[in-house]
N, C-alpha and C. Protein backbone atom coordinates (compact mmCIF):
# COMPACT_ATOMS: atom_id res chain seq x y z
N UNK A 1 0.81 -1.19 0.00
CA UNK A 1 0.00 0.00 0.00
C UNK A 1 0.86 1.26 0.00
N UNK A 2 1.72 1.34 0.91
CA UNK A 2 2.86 2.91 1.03
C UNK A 2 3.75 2.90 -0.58
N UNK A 3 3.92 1.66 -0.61
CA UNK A 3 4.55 1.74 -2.50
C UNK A 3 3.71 2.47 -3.60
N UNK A 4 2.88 2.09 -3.42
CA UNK A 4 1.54 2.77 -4.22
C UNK A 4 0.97 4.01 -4.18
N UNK A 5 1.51 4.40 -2.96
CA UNK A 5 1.20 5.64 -2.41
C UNK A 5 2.31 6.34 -2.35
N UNK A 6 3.47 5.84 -2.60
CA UNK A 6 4.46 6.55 -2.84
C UNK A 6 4.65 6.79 -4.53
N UNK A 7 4.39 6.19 -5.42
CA UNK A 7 4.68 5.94 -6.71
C UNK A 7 3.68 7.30 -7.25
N UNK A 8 2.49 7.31 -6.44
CA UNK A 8 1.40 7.95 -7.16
C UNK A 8 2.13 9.51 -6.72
N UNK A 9 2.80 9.27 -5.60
CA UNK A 9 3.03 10.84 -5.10
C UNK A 9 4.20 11.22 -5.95
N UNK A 10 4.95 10.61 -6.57
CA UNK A 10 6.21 10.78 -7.68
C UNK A 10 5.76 11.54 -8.48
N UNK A 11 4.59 10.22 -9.01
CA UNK A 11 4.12 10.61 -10.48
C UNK A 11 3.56 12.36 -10.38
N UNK A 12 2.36 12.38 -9.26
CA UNK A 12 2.00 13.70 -9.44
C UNK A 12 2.86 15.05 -9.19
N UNK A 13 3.74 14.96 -8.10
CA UNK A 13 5.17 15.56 -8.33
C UNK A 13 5.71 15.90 -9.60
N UNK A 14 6.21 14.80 -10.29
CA UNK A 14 7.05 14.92 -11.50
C UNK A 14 8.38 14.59 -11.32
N UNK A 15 8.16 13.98 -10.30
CA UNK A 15 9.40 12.93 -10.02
C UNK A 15 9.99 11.93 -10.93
N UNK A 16 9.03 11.37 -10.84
CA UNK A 16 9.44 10.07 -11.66
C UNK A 16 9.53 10.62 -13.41
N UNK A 17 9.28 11.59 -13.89
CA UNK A 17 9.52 11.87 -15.44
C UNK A 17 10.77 11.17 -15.71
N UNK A 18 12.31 11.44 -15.89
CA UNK A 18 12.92 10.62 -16.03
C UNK A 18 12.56 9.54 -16.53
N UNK A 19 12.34 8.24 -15.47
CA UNK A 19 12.05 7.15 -15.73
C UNK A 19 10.74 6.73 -16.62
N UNK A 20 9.82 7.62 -16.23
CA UNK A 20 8.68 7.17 -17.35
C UNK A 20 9.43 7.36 -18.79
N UNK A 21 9.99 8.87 -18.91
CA UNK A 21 11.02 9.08 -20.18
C UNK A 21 11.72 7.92 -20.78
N UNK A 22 12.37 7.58 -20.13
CA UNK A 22 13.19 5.77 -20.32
C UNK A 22 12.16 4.73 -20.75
N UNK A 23 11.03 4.53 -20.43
CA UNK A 23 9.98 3.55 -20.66
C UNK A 23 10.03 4.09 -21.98
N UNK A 24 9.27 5.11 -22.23
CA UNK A 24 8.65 5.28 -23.56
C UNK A 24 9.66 4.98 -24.21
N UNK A 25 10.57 5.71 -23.96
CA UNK A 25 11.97 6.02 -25.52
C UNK A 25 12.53 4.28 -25.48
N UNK A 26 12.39 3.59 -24.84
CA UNK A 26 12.54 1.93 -25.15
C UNK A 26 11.56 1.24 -25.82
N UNK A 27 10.57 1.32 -25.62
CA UNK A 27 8.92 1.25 -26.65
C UNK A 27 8.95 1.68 -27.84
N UNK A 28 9.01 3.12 -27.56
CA UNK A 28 8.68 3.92 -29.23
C UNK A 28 10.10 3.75 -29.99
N UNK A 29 11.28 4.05 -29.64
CA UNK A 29 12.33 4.38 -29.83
C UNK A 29 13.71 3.61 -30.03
N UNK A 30 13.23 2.55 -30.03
CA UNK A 30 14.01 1.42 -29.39
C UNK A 30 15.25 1.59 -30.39
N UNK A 31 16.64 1.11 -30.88
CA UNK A 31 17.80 1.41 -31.12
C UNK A 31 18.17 3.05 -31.45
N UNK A 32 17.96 4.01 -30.67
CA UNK A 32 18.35 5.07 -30.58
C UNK A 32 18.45 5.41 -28.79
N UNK A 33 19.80 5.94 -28.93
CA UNK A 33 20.43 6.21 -27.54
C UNK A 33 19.20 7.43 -27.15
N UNK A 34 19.11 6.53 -25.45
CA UNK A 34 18.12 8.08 -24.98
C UNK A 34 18.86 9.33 -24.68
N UNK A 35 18.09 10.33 -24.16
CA UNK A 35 18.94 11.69 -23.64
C UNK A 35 19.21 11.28 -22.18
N UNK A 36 20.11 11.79 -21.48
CA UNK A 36 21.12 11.71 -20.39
C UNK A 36 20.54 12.07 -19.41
N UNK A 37 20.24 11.84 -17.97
CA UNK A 37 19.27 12.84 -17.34
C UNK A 37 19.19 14.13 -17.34
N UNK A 38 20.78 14.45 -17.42
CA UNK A 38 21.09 16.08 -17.20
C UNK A 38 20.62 17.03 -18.85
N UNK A 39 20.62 15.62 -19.67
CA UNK A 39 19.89 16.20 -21.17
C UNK A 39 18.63 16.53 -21.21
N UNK A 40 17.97 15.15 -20.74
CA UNK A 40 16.61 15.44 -20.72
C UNK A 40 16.05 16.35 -19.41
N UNK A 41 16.61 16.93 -18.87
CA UNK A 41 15.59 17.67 -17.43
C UNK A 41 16.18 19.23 -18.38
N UNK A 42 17.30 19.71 -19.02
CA UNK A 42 17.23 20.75 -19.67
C UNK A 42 16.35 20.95 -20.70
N UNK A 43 16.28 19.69 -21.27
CA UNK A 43 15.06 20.14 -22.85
C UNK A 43 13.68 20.39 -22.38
N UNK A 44 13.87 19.49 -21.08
CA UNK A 44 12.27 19.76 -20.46
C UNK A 44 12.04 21.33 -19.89
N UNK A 45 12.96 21.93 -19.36
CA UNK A 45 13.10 23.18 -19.08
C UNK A 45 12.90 23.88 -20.11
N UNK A 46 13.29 23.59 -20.97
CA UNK A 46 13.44 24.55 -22.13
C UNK A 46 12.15 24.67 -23.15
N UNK A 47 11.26 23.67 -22.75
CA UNK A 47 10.15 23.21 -23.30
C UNK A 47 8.95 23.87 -22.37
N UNK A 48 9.10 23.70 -21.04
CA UNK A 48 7.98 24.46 -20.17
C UNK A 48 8.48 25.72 -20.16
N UNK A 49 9.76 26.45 -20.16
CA UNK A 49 9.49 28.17 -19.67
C UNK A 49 10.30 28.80 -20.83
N UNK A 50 10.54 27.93 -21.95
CA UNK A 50 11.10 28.95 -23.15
C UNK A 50 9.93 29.17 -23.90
N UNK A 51 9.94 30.36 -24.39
CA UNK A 51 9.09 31.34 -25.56
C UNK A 51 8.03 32.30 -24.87
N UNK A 52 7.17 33.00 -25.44
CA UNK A 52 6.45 33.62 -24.92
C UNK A 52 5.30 32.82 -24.40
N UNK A 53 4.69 32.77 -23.10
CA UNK A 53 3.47 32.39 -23.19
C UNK A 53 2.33 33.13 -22.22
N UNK A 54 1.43 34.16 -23.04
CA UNK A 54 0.81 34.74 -22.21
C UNK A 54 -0.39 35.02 -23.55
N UNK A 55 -1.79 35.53 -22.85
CA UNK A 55 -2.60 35.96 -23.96
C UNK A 55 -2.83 37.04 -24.90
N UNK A 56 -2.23 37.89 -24.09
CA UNK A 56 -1.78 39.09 -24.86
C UNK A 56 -0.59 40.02 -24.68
């Protein structure tokens, strides 16, 4: 039960991205090297607070 309840508290965090990251890119992606953690937590940065985003 605390596993479960810990896993769910990752997920909604955004903890666990990384690793879900690794799942998919082995599924979809499979013989192409994934990005590095320190790769992928910058593109993700760069993806949530780069460009403009506002309504006007």
């Amino acid at each position: 039960m605390w596993h479960r309840l810990w896993r769910f508290i990752r997920r909604l965090s955004g903890d666990d991205a990384y690793e879900r990251y690794l799942r998919h890119h082995g599924r979809c992606h499979a013989g192409e090297a994934p990005l590095s953690r320190r790769e992928y937590f910058k593109r993700e940065q760069e993806r949530k607070w780069g460009g403009v985003r506002r309504c006007c």
